[in-house]
N, C-alpha and C. Protein backbone atom coordinates (compact mmCIF):
# COMPACT_ATOMS: atom_id res chain seq x y z
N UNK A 1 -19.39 -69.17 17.56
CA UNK A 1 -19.14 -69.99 18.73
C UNK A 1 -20.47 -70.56 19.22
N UNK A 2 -20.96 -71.40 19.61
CA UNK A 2 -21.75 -72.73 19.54
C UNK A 2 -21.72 -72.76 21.47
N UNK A 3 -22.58 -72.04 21.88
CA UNK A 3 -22.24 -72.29 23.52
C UNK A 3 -23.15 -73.83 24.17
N UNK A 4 -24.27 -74.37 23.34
CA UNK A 4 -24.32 -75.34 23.89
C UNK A 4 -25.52 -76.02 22.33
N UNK A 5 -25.91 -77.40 22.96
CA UNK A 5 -26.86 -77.72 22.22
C UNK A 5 -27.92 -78.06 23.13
N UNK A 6 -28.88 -78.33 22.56
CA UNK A 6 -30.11 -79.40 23.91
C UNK A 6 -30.76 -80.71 22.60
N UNK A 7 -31.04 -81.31 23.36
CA UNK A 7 -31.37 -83.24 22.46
C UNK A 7 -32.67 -83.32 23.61
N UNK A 8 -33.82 -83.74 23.00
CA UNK A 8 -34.73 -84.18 23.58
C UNK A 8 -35.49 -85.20 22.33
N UNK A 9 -35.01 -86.06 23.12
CA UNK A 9 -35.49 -87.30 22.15
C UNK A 9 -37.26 -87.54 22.10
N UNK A 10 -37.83 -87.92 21.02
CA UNK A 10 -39.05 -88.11 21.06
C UNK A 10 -39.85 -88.92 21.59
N UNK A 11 -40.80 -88.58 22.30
CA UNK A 11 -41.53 -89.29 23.58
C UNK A 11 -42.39 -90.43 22.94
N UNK A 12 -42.53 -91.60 23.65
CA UNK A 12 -43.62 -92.83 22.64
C UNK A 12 -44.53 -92.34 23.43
N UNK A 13 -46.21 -92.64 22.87
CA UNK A 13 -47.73 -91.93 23.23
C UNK A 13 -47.78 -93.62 23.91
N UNK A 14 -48.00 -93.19 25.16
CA UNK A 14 -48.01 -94.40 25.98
C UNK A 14 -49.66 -94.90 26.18
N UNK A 15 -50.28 -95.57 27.21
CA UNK A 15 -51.66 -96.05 28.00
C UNK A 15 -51.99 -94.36 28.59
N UNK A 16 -52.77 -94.33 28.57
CA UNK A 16 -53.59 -92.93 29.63
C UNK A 16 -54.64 -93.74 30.48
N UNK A 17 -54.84 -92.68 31.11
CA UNK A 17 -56.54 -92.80 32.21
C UNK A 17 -57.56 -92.78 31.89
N UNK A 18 -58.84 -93.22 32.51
CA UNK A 18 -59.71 -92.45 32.04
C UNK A 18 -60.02 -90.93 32.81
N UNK A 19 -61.20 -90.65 32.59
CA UNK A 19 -61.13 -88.95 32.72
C UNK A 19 -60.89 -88.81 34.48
N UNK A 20 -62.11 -89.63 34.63
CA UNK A 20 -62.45 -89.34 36.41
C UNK A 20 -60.97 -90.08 36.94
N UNK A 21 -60.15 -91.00 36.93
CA UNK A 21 -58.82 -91.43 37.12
C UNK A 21 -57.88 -90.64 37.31
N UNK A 22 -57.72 -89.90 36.05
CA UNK A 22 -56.94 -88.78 35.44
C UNK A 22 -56.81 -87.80 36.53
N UNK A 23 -58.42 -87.52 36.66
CA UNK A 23 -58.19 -86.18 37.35
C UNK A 23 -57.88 -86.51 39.30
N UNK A 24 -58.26 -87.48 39.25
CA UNK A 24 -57.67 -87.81 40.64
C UNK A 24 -56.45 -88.38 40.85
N UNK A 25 -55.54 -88.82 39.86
CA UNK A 25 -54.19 -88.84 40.25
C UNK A 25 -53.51 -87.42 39.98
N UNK A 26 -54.06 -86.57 39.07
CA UNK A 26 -53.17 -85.35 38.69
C UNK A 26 -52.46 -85.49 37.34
N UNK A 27 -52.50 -86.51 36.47
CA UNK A 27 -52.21 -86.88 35.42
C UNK A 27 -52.99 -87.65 34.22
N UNK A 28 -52.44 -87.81 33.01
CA UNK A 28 -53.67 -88.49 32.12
C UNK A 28 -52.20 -89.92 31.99
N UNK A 29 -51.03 -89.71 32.45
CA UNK A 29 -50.07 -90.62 31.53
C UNK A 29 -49.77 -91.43 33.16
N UNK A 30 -50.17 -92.68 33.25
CA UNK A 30 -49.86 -93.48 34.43
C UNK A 30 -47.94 -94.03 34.43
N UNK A 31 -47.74 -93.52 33.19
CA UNK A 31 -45.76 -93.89 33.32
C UNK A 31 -45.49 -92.49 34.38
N UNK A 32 -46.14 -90.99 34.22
CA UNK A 32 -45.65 -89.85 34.58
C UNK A 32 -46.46 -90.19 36.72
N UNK A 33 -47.00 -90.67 36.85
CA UNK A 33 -47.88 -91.12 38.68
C UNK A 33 -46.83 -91.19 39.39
N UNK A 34 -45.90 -90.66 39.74
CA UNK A 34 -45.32 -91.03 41.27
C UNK A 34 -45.63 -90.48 41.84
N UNK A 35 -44.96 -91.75 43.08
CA UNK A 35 -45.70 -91.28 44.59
C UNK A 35 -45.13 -90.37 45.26
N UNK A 36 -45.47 -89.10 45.73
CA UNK A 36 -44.71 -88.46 46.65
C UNK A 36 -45.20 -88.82 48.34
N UNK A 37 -43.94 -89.11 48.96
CA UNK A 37 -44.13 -89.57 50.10
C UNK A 37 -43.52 -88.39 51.01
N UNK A 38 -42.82 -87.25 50.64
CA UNK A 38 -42.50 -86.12 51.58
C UNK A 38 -41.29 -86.30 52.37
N UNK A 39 -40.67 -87.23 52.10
CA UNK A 39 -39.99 -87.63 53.03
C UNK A 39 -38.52 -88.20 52.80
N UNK A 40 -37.93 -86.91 51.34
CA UNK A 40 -36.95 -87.76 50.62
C UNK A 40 -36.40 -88.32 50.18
N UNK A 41 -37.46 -89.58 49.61
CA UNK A 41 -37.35 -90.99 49.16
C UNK A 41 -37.69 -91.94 50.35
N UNK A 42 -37.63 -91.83 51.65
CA UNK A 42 -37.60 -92.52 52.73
C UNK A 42 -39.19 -92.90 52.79
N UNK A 43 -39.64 -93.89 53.26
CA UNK A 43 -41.15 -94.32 53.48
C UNK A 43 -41.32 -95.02 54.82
């Protein structure tokens, strides 16, 4: 019996940052940068 599967399709290697960028947004991949505004989507 087969209780589930999982599919994770393969990611394309996108643009990155540079280092000092990187480390001040919290990421190297600028597709992965959102904004958190705290406020439930609301701004």
């Amino acid at each position: 019996m087969t209780l589930g599967m999982g599919y994770v399709p393969m990611q394309e290697w996108g643009d990155i940052y540079d280092l000092e960028t990187a480390h001040c947004q919290g990421t190297i991949f600028p597709d992965l940068n959102f904004v958190f505004c705290g406020a439930r989507g609301k701004m």
